[in-house]
Protein backbone atom coordinates (compact mmCIF):
# COMPACT_ATOMS: atom_id res chain seq x y z
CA UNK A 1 0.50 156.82 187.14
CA UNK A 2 -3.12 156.02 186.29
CA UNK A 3 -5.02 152.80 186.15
CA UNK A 4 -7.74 151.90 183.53
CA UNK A 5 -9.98 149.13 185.28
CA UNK A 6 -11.61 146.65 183.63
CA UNK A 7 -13.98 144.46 185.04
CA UNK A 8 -15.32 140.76 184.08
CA UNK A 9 -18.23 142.80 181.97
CA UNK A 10 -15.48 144.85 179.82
CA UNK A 11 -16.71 148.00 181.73
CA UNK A 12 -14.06 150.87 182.30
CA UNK A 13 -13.99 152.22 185.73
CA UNK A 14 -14.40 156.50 185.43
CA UNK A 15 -14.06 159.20 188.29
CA UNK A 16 -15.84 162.29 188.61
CA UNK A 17 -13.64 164.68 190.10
CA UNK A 18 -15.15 167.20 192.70
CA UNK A 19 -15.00 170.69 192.03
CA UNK A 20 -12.08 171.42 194.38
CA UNK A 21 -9.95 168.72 192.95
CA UNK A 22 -10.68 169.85 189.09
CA UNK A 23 -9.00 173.13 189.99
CA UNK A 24 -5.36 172.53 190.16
CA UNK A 25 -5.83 169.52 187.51
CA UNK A 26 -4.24 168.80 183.61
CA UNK A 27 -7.10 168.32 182.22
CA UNK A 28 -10.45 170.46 181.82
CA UNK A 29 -12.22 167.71 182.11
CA UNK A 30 -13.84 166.53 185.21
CA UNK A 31 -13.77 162.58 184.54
CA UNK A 32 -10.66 160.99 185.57
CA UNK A 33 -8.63 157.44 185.86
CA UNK A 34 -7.68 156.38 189.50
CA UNK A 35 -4.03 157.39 190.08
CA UNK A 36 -1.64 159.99 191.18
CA UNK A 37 1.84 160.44 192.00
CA UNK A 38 3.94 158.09 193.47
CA UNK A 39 5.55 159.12 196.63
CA UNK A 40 9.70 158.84 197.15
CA UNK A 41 10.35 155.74 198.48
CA UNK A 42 7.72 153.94 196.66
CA UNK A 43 7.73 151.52 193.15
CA UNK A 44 5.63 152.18 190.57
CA UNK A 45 3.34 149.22 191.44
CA UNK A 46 3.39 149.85 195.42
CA UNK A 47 2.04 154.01 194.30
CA UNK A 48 -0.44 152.52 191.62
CA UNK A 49 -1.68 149.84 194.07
CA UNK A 50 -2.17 152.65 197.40
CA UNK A 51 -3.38 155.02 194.40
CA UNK A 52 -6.34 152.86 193.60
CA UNK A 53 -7.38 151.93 196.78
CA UNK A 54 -6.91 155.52 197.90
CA UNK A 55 -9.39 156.75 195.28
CA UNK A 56 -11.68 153.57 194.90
CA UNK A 57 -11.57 151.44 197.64
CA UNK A 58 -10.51 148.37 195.66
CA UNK A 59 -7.35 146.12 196.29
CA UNK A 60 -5.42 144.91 193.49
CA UNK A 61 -2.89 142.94 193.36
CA UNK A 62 -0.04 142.43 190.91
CA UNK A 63 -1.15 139.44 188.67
CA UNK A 64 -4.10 141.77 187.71
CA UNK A 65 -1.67 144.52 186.07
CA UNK A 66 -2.01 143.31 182.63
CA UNK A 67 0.36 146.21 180.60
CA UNK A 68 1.08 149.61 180.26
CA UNK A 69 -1.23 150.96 178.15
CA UNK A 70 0.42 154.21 177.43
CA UNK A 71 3.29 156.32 178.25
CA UNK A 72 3.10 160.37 177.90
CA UNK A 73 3.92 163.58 178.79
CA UNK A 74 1.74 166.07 180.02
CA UNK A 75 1.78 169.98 180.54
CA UNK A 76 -0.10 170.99 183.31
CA UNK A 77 -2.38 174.07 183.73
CA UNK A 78 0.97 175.47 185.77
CA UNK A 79 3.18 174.56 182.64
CA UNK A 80 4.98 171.98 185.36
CA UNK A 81 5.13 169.05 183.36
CA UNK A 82 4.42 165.44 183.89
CA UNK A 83 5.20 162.12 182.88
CA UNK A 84 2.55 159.55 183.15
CA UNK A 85 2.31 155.57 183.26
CA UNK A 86 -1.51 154.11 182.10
CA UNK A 87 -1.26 150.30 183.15
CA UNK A 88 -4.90 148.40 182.16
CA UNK A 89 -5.33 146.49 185.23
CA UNK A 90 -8.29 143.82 185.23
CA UNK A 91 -10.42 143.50 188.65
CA UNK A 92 -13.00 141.48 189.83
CA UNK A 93 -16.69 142.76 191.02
CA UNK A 94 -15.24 144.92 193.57
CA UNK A 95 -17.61 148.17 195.30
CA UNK A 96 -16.15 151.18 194.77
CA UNK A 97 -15.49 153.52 197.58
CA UNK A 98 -15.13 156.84 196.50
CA UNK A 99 -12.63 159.42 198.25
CA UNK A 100 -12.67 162.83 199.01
CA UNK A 101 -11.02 163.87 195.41
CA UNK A 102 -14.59 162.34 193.78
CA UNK A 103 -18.03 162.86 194.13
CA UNK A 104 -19.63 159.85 191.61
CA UNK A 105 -18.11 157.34 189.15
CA UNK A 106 -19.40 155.33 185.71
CA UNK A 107 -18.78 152.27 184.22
CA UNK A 108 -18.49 152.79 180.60
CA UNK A 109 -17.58 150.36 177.45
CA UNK A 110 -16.49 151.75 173.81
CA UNK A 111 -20.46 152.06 172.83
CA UNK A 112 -21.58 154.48 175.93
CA UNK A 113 -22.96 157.55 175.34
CA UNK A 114 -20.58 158.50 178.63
CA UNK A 115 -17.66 158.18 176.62
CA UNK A 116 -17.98 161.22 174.66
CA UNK A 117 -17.58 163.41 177.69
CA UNK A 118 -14.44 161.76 179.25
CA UNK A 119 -11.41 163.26 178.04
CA UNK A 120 -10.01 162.14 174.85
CA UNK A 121 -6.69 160.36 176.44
CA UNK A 122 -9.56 158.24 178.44
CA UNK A 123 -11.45 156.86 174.89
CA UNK A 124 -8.06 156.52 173.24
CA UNK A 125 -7.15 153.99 175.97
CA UNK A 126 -10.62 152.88 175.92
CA UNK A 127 -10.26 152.30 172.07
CA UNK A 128 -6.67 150.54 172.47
CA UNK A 129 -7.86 147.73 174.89
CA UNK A 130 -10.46 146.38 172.20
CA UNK A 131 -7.99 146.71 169.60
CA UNK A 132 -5.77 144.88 171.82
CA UNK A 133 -8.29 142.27 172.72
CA UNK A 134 -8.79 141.95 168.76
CA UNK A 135 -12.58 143.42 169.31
């Protein structure tokens, strides 16, 4: 499960994975959404809320999940495959913390020149929030 954060300035919340963490990744890219898998005895919201906070630092709760963005398979470099849960989750002016797994983090909108080096999946959900917020 991943989470696209928003905050009250429409800004997207991006992760720069470290080198170490890029290897064993799906993607080539090295800009990521919070997230990860959720362990066994956990719901979807408990792993997506110990996810974020894991990887950022910032608390949500769940009256700030606002939808699941997207649903998809993916294929990972190891041809295991995955299946994974985007929910657009709105936060306040939280500081990030960054863990281990990143080394830096943007905050982009649909007009940054950032977004053309996050991964396509990223400015397709990007893209789908303003067409769901009728921008």
């Amino acid at each position: 499960m991943k989470a696209l954060l928003k905050n009250p300035d429409g800004q997207f919340l991006c992760l720069h994975k470290t080198k170490d963490e890029a290897i064993g990744d799906a993607s080539d890219s090295l800009y990521d959404l919070p997230g990860g898998r959720k362990e066994a005895k956990e719901t979807m919201m408990q792993g997506l809320f110990r996810e974020v906070v894991e990887e950022t630092g910032i608390h949500i709760q769940t009256e700030q999940v606002q939808c699941v963005l997207d649903e998809t398979e993916v294929t990972r470099k190891d041809q295991s495959k995955l299946y994974v849960f985007t929910y657009l989750v709105h936060i306040g002016k939280e500081k990030v913390q960054l863990s281990e797994e990143h080394d830096a983090y943007v905050w982009v909108t649909k007009d940054s020149q950032m977004i053309n080096k996050l991964p396509i999946y990223i400015q397709n959900l990007i893209q789908l929030t303003y067409k769901k917020d009728g921008e």
